[in-house]
C-alpha atoms as a PDB file:
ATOM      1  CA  UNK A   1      66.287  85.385  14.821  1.00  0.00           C
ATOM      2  CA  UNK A   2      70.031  84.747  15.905  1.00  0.00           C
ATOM      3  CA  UNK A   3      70.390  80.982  15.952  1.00  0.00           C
ATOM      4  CA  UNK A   4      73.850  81.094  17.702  1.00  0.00           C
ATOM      5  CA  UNK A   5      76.122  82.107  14.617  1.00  0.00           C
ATOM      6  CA  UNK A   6      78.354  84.323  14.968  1.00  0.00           C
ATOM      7  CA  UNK A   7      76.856  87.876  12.899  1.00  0.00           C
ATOM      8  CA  UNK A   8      79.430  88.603  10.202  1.00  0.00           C
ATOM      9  CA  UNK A   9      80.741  92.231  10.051  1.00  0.00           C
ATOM     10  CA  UNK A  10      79.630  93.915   6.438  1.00  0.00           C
ATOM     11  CA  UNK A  11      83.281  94.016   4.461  1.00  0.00           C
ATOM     12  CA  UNK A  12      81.603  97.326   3.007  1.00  0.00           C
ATOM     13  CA  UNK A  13      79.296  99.303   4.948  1.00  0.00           C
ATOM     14  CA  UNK A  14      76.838 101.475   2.983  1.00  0.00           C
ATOM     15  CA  UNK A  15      74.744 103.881   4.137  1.00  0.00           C
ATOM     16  CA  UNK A  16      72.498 106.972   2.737  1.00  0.00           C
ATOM     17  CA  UNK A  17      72.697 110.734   3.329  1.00  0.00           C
ATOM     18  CA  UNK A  18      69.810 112.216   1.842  1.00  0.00           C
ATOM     19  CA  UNK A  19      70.226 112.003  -2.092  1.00  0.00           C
ATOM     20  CA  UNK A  20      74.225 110.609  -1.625  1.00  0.00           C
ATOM     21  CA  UNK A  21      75.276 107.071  -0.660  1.00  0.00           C
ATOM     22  CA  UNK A  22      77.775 106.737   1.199  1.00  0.00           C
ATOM     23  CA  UNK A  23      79.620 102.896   0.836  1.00  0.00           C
ATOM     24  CA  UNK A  24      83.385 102.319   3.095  1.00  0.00           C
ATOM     25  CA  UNK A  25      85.832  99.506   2.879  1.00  0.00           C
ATOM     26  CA  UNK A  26      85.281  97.972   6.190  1.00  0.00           C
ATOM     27  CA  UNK A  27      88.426  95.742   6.625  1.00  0.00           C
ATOM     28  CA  UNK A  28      90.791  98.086   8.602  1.00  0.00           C
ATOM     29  CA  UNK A  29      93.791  98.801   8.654  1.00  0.00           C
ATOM     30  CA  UNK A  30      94.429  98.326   5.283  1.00  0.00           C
ATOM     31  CA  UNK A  31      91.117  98.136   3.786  1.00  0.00           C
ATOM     32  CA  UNK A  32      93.241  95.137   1.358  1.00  0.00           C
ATOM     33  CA  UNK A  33      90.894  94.074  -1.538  1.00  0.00           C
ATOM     34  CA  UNK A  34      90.384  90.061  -1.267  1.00  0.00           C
ATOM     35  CA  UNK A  35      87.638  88.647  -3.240  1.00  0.00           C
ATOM     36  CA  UNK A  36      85.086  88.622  -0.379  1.00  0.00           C
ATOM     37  CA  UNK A  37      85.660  92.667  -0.253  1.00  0.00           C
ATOM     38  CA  UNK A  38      85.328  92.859  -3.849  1.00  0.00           C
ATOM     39  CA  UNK A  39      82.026  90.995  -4.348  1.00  0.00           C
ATOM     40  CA  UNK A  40      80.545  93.085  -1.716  1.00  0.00           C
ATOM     41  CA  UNK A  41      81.636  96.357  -3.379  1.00  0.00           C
ATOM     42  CA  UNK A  42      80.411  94.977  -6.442  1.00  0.00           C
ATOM     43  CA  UNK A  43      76.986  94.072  -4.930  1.00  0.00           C
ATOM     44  CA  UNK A  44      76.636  97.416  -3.199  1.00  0.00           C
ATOM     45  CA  UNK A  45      77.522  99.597  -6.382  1.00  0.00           C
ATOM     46  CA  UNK A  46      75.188  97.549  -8.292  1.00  0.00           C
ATOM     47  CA  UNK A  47      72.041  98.210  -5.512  1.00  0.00           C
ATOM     48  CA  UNK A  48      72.962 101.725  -5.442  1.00  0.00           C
ATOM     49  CA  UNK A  49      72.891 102.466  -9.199  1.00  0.00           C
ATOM     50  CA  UNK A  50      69.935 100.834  -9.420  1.00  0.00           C
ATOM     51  CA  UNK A  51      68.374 102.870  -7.073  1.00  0.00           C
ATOM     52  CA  UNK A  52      66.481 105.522  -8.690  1.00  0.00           C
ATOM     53  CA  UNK A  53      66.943 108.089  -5.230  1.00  0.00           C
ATOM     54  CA  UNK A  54      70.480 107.809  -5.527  1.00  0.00           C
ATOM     55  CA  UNK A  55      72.012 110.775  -6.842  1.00  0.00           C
ATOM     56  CA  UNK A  56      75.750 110.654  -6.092  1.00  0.00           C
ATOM     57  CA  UNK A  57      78.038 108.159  -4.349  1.00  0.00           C
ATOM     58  CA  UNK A  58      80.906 108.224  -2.322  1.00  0.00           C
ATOM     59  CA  UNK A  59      83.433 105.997  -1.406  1.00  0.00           C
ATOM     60  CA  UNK A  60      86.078 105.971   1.456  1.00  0.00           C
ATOM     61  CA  UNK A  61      87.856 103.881   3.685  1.00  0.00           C
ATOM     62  CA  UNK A  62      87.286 102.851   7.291  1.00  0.00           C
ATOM     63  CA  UNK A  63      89.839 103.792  10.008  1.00  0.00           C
ATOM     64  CA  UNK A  64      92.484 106.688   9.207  1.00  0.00           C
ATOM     65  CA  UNK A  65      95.625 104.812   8.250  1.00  0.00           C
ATOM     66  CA  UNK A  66      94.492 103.494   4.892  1.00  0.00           C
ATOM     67  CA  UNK A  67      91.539 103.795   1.703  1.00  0.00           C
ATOM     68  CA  UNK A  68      93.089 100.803   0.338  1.00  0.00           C
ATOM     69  CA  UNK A  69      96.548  98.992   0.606  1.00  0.00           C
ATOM     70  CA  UNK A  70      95.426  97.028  -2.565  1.00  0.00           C
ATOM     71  CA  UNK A  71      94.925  93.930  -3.947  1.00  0.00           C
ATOM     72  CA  UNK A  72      95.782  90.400  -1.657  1.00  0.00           C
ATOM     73  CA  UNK A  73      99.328  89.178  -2.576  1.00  0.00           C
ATOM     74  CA  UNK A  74      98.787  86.017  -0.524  1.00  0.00           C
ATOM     75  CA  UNK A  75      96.256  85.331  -2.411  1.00  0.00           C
ATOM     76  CA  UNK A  76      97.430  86.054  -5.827  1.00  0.00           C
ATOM     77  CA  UNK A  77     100.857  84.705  -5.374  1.00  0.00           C
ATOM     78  CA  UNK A  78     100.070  80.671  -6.492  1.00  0.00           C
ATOM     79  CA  UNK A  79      97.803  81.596  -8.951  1.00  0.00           C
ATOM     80  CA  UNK A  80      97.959  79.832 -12.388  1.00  0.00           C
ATOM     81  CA  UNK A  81      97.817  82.198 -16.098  1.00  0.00           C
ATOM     82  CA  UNK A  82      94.196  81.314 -16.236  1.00  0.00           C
ATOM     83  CA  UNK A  83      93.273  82.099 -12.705  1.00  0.00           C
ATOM     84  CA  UNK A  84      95.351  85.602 -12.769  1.00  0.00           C
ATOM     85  CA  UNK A  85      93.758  86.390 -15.757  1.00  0.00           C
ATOM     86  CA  UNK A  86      90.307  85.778 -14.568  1.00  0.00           C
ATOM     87  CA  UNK A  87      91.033  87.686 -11.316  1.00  0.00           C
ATOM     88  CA  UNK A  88      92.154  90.527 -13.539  1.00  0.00           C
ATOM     89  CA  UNK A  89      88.804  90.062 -15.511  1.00  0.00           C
ATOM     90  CA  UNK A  90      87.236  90.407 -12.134  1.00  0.00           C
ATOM     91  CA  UNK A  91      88.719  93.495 -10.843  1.00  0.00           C
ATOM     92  CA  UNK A  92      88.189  95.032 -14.287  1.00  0.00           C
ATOM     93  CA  UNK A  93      84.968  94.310 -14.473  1.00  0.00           C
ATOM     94  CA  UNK A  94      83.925  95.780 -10.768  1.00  0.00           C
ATOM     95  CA  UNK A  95      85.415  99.321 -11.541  1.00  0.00           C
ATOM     96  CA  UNK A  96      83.831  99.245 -14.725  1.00  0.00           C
ATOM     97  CA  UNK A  97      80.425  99.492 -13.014  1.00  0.00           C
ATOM     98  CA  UNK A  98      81.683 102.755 -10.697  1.00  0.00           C
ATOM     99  CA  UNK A  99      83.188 103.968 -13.709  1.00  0.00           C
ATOM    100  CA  UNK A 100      79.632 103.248 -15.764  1.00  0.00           C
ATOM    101  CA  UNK A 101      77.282 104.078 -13.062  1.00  0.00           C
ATOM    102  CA  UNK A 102      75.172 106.704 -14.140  1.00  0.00           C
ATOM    103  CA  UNK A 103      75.506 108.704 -11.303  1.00  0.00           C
ATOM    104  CA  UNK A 104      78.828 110.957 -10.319  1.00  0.00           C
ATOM    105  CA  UNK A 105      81.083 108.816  -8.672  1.00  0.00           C
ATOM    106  CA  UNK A 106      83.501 110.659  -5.712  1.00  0.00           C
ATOM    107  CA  UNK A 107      86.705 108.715  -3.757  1.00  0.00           C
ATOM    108  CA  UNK A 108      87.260 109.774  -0.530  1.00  0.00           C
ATOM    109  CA  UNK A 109      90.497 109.539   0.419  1.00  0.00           C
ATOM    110  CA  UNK A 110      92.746 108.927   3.690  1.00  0.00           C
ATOM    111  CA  UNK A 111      96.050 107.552   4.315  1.00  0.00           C
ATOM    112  CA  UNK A 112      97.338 105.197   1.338  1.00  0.00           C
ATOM    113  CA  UNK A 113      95.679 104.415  -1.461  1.00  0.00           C
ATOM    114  CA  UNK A 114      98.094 102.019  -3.735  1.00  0.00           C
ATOM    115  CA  UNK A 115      98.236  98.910  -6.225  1.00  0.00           C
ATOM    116  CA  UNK A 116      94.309  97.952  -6.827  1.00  0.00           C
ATOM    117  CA  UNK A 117      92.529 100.694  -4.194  1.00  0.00           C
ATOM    118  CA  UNK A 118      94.520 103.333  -6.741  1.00  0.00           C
ATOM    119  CA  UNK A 119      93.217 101.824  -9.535  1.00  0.00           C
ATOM    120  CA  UNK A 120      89.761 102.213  -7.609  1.00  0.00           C
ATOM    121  CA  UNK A 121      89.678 105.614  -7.138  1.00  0.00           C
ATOM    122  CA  UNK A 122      90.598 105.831 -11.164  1.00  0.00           C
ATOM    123  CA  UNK A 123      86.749 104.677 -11.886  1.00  0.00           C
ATOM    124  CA  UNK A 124      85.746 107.468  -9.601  1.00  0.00           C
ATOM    125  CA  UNK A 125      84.576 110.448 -11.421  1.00  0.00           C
ATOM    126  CA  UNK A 126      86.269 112.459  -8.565  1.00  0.00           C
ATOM    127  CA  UNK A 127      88.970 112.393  -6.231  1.00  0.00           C
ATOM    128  CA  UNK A 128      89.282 114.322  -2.575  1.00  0.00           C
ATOM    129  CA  UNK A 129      92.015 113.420  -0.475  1.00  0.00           C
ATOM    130  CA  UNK A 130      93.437 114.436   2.608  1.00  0.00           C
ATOM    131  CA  UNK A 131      97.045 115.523   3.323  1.00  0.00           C
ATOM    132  CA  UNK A 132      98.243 112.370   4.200  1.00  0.00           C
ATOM    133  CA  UNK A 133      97.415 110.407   1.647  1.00  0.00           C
ATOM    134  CA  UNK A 134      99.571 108.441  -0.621  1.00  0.00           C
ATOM    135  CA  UNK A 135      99.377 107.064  -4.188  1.00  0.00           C
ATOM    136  CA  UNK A 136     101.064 104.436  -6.153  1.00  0.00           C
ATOM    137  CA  UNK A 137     101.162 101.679  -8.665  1.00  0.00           C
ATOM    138  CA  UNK A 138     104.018  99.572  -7.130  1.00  0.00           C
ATOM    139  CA  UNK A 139     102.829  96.176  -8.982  1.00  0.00           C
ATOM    140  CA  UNK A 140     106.376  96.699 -10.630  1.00  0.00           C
ATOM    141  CA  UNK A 141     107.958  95.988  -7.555  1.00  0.00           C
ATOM    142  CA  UNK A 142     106.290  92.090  -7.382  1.00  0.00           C
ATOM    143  CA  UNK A 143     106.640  91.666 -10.636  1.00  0.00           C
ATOM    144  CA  UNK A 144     103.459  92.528 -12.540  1.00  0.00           C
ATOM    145  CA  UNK A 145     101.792  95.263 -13.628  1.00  0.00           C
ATOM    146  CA  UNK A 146      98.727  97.264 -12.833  1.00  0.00           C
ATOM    147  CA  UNK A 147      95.725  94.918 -13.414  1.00  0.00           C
ATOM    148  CA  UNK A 148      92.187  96.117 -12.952  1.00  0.00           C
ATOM    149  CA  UNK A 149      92.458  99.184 -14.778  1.00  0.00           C
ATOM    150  CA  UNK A 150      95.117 101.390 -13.960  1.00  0.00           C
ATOM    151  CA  UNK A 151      97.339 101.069 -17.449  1.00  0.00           C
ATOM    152  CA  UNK A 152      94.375 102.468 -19.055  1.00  0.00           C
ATOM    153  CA  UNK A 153      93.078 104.965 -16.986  1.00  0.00           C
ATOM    154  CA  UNK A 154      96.009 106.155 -15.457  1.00  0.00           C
ATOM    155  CA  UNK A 155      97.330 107.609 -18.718  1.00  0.00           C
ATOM    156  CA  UNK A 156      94.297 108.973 -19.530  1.00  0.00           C
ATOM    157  CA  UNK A 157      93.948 111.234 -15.707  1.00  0.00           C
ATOM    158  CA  UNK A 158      97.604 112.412 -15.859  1.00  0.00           C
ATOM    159  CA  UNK A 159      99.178 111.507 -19.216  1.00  0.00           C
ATOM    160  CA  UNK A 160     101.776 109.178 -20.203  1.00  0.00           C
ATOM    161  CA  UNK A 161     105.078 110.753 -19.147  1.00  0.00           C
ATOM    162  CA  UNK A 162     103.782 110.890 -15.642  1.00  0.00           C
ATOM    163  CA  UNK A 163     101.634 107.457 -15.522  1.00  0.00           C
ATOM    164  CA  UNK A 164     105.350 105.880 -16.819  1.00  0.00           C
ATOM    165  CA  UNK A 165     106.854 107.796 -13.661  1.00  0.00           C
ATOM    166  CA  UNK A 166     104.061 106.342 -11.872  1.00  0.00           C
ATOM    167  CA  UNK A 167     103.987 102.806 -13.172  1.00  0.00           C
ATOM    168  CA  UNK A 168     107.397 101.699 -13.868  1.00  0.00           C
ATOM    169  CA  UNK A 169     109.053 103.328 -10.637  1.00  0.00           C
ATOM    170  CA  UNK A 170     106.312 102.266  -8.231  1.00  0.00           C
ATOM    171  CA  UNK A 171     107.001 104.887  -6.043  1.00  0.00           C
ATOM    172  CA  UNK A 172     104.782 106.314  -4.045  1.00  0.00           C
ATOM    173  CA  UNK A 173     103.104 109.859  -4.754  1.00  0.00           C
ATOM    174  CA  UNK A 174     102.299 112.112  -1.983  1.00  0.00           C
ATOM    175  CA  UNK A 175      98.590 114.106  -2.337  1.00  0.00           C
ATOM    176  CA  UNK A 176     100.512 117.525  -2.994  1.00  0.00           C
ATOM    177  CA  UNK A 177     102.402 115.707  -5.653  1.00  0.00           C
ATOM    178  CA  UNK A 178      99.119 114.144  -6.790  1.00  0.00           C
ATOM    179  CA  UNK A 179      97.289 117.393  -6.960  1.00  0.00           C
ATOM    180  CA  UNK A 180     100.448 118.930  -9.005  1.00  0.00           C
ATOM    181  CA  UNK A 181     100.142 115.816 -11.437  1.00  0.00           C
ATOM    182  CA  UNK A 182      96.097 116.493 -12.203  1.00  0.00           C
ATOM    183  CA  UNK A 183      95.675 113.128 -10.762  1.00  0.00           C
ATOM    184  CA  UNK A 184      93.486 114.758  -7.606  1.00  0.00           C
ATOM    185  CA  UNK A 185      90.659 117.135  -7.420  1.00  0.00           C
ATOM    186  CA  UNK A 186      91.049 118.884  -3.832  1.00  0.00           C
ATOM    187  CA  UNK A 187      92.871 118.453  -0.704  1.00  0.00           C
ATOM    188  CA  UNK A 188      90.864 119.267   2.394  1.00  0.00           C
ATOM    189  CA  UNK A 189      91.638 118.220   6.083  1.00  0.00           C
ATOM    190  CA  UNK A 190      91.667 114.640   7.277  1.00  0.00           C
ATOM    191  CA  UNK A 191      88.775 115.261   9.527  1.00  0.00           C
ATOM    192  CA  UNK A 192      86.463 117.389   6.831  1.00  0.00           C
ATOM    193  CA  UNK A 193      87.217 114.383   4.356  1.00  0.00           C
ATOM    194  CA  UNK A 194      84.226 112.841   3.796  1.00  0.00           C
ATOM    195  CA  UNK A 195      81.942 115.559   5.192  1.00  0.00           C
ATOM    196  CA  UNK A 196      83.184 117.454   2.301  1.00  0.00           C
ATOM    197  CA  UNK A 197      83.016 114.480  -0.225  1.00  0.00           C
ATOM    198  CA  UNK A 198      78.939 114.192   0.614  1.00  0.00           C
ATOM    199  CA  UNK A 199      78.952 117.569  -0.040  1.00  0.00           C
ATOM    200  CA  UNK A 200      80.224 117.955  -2.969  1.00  0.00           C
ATOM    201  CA  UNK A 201      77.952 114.954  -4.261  1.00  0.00           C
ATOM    202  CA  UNK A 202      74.746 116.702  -2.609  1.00  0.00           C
ATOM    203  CA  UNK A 203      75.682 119.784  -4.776  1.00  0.00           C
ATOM    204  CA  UNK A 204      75.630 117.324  -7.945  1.00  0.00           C
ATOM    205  CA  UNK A 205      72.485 116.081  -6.717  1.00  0.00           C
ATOM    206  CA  UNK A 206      70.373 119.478  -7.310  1.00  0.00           C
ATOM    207  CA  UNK A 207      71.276 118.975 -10.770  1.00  0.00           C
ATOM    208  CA  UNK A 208      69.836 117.538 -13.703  1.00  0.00           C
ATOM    209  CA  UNK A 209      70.060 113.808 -13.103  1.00  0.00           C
ATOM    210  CA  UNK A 210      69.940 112.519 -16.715  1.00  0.00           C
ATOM    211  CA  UNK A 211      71.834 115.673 -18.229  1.00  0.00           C
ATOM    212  CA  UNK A 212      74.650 114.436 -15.246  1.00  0.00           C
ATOM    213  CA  UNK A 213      74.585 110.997 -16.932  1.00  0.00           C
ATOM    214  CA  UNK A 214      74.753 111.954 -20.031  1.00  0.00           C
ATOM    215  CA  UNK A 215      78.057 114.415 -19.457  1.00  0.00           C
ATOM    216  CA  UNK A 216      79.656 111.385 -17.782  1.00  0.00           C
ATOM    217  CA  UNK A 217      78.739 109.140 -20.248  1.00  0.00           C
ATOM    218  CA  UNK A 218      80.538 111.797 -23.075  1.00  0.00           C
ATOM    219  CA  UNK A 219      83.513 112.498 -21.425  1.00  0.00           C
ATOM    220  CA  UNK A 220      84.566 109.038 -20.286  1.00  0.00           C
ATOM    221  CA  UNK A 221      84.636 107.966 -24.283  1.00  0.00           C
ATOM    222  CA  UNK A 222      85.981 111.286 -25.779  1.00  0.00           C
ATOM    223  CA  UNK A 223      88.659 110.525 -23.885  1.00  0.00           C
ATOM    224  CA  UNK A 224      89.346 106.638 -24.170  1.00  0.00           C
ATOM    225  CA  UNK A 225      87.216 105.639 -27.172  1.00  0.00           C
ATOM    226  CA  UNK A 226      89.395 102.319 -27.220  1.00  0.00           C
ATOM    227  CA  UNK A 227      89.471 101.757 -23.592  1.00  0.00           C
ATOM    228  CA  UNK A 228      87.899  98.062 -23.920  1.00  0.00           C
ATOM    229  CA  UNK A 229      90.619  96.949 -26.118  1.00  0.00           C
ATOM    230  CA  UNK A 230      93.062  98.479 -23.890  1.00  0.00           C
ATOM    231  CA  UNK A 231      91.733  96.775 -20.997  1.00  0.00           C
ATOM    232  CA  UNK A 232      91.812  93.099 -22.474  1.00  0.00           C
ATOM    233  CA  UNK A 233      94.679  93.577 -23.251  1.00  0.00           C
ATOM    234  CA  UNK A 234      95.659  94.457 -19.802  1.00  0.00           C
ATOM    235  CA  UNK A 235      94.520  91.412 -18.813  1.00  0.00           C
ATOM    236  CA  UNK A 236      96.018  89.083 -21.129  1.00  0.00           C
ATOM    237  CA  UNK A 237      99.419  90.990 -19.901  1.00  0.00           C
ATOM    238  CA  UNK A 238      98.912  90.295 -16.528  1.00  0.00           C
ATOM    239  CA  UNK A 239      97.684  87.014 -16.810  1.00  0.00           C
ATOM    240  CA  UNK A 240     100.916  85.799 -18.971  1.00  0.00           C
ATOM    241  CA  UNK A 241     103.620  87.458 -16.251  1.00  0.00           C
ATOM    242  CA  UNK A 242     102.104  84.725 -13.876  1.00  0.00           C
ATOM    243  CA  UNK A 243     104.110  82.550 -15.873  1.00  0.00           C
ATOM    244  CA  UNK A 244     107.132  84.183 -15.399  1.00  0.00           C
ATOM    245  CA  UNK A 245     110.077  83.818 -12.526  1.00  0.00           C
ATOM    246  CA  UNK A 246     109.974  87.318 -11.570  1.00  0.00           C
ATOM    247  CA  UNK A 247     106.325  87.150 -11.060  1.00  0.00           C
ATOM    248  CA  UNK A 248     106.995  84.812  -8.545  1.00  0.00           C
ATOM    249  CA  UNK A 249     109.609  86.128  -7.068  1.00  0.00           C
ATOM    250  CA  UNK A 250     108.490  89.613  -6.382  1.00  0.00           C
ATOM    251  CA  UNK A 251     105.076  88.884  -4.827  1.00  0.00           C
ATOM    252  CA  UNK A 252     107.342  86.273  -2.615  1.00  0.00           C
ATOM    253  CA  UNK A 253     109.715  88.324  -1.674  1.00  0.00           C
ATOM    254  CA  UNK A 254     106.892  90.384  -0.600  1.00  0.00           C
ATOM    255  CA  UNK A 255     105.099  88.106   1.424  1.00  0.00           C
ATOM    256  CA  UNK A 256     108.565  87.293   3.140  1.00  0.00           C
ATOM    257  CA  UNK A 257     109.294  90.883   4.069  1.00  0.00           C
ATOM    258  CA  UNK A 258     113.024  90.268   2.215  1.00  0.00           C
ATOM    259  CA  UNK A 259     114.326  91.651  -0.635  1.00  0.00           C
ATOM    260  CA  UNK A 260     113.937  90.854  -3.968  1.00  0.00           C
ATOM    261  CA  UNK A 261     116.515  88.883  -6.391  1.00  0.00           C
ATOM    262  CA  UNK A 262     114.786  89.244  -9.768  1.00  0.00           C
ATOM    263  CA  UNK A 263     115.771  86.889 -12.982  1.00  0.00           C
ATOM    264  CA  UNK A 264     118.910  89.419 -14.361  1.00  0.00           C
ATOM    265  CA  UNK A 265     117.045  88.164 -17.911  1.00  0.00           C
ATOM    266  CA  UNK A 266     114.097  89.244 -19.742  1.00  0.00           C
ATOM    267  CA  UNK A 267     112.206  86.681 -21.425  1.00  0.00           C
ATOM    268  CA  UNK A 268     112.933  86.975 -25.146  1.00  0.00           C
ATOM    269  CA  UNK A 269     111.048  83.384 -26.495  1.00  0.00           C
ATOM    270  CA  UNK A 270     109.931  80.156 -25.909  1.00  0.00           C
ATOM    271  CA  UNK A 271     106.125  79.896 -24.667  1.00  0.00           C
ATOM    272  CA  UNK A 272     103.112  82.119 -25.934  1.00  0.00           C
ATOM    273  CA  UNK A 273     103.854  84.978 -23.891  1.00  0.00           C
ATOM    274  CA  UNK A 274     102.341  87.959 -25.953  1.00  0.00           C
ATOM    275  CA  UNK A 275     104.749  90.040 -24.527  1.00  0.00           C
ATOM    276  CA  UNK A 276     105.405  93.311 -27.309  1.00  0.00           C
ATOM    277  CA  UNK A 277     109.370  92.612 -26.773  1.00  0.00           C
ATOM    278  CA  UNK A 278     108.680  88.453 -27.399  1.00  0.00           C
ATOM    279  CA  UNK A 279     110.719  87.398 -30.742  1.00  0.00           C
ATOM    280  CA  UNK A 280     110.087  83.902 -32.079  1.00  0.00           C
ATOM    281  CA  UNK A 281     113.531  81.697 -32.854  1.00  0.00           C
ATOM    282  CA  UNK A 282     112.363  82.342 -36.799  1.00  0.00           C
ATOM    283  CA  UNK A 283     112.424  85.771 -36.149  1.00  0.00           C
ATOM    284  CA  UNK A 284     115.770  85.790 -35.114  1.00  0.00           C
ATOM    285  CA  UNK A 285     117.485  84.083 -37.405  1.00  0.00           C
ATOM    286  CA  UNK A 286     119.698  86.660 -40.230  1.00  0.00           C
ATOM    287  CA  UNK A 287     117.642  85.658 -43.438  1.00  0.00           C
ATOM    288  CA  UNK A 288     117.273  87.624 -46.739  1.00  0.00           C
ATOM    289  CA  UNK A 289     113.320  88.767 -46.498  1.00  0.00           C
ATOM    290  CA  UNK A 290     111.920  86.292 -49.146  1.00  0.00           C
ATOM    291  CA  UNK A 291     110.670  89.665 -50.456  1.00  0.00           C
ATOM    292  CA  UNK A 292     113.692  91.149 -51.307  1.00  0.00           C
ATOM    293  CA  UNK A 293     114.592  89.916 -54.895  1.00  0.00           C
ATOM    294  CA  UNK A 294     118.224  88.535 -55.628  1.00  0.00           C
ATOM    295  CA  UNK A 295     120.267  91.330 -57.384  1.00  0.00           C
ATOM    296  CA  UNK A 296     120.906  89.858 -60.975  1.00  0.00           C
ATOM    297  CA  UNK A 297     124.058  88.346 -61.706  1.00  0.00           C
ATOM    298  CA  UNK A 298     125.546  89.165 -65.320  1.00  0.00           C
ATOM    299  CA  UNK A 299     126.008  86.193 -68.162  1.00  0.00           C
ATOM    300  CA  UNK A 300     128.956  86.020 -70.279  1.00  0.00           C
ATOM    301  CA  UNK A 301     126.226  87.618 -72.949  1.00  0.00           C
ATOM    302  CA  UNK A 302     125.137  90.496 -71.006  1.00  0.00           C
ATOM    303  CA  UNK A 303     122.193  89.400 -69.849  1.00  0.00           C
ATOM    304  CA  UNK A 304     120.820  88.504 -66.223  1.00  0.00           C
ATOM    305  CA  UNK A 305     121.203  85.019 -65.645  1.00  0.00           C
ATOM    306  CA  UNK A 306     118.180  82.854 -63.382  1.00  0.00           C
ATOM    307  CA  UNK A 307     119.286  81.151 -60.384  1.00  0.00           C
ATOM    308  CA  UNK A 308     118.810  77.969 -62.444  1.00  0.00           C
ATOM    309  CA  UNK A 309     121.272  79.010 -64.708  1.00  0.00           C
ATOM    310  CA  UNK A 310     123.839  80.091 -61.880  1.00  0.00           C
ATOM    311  CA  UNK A 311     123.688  76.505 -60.425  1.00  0.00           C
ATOM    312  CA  UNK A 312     124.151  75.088 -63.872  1.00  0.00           C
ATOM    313  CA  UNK A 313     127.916  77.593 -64.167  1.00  0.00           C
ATOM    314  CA  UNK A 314     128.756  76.851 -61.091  1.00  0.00           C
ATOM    315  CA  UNK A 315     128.696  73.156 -61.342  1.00  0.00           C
END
């Protein structure tokens, strides 16, 4: 019974057709990815894989302009090292369960699909998309880097010249471009999307459901057997940029709709940034290696003198 409060609109929908769930993103235009969005997700993927009449599950976006514009910058923008990292920790830890289900896994995909909502349809065992649809990682452009996945699994869909196109331009990708780059599976027509998403996971569904999980299961670690380690540190990356000026910068920049000024200096010390470039001031000072023996210096008798000896002639 309705007690006078307002009925909240699902941020995912989910519904069933016949052995394939269907769940969409239900916060149009952009489908963006706050924390409400992302609990729900988490919550539905978690009911569906535990459902034993689940055989396959898709996943799409609501209206036609957008699967997912990605992560919220507003709300990302004043958050501390700690907090980014644990928001990292989150995102990770959501597509890890699409990635893990046990079931096959397929993205529908309209419109654009950027930042976080690319790094979704990573965890997806497969990828449709229509011919409008865009791709990207364009974190670079606020000043941080792909957090909930993507510098992992990226990589590991297309390979590492093109993820470095992908990741340190931040352009965007069209879905023939995609397709060329191994990143998609098929392109089919806007209004056959999803149609042809369910069934493609129907015909997955006639087959052997365990022998389907098992396959999955296989190829996801032949692939990336170190994909955990990769991941934390992913998020101990992103977490320490939220420390730096361009971090801010970029994401406010964003928010403003101006362009950005970034630092015109990399951070090279000072903090515990575990950045790979970071050099400590020891580290930087010219100093013999303590390893490196002194080259002996000849006596007046032909034989090596020890440095206690050299002090002794010179004085």
């Amino acid at each position: 019974m309705n007690d006078g409060a307002p009925l909240l609109t699902p941020l995912v929908l989910s519904e069933r057709r016949g052995p394939v769930a269907l769940l969409t993103l239900n916060s149009p235009p952009l489908n963006i990815l706050t924390t409400p969005l992302l609990r729900e997700l988490r919550d539905r993927v978690v009911e569906i894989t535990n459902d034993p009449h689940v055989r396959a599950l898709v996943i799409t976006g609501a209206g036609d302009r957008a699967f997912s514009g990605g992560a919220n910058v507003r709300e990302m923008l004043p958050m501390s090292r700690a907090e980014a990292t644990h928001h990292s920790a989150m995102g990770q830890g959501i597509y890890d369960l699409i990635e893990q289900a046990p079931i096959p896994v397929i993205a529908a995909v309209r419109g654009f699909c950027i930042g976080g909502g690319c790094e979704m349809v990573q965890a997806c065992d497969f990828i449709f998309a229509s011919e409008d649809a865009q791709f990207g990682q364009p974190e670079i452009n606020i000043g941080v880097i792909p957090g909930w996945g993507g510098s992992r699994r990226l990589p590991r869909i297309i390979g590492p010249v093109r993820a470095r196109r992908w990741i340190m331009t931040g352009d965007r990708v069209t879905a023939a471009q995609a397709l060329q780059d191994g990143f998609l599976d098929q392109i089919v027509p806007g209004s056959d999307l999803v149609a042809r998403a369910v069934e493609f996971g129907t015909a997955l569904a006639s087959k052997s459901a365990d022998a389907l999980a098992a396959a999955k299961y296989l190829v996801n670690h032949s692939v990336d057997a170190d994909r955990a380690k990769g991941l934390e540190y992913e998020r101990t990356m992103w977490g320490a940029l939220f420390e730096t000026a361009g971090q801010k910068e970029g994401m406010g920049a964003f928010l403003e709709k101006r362009p950005t000024a970034f630092p015109a200096e990399r951070t090279v010390s000072g903090g515990d940034h575990p950045f790979p470039w970071h050099r400590s001031k020891e580290s930087r000072r010219r100093r013999r290696p303590k390893h490196v023996p002194l080259r002996p210096v000849p006596s007046r008798h032909g034989r090596p003198r020890g440095r206690s000896e050299r002090r002794r002639t010179k004085k």
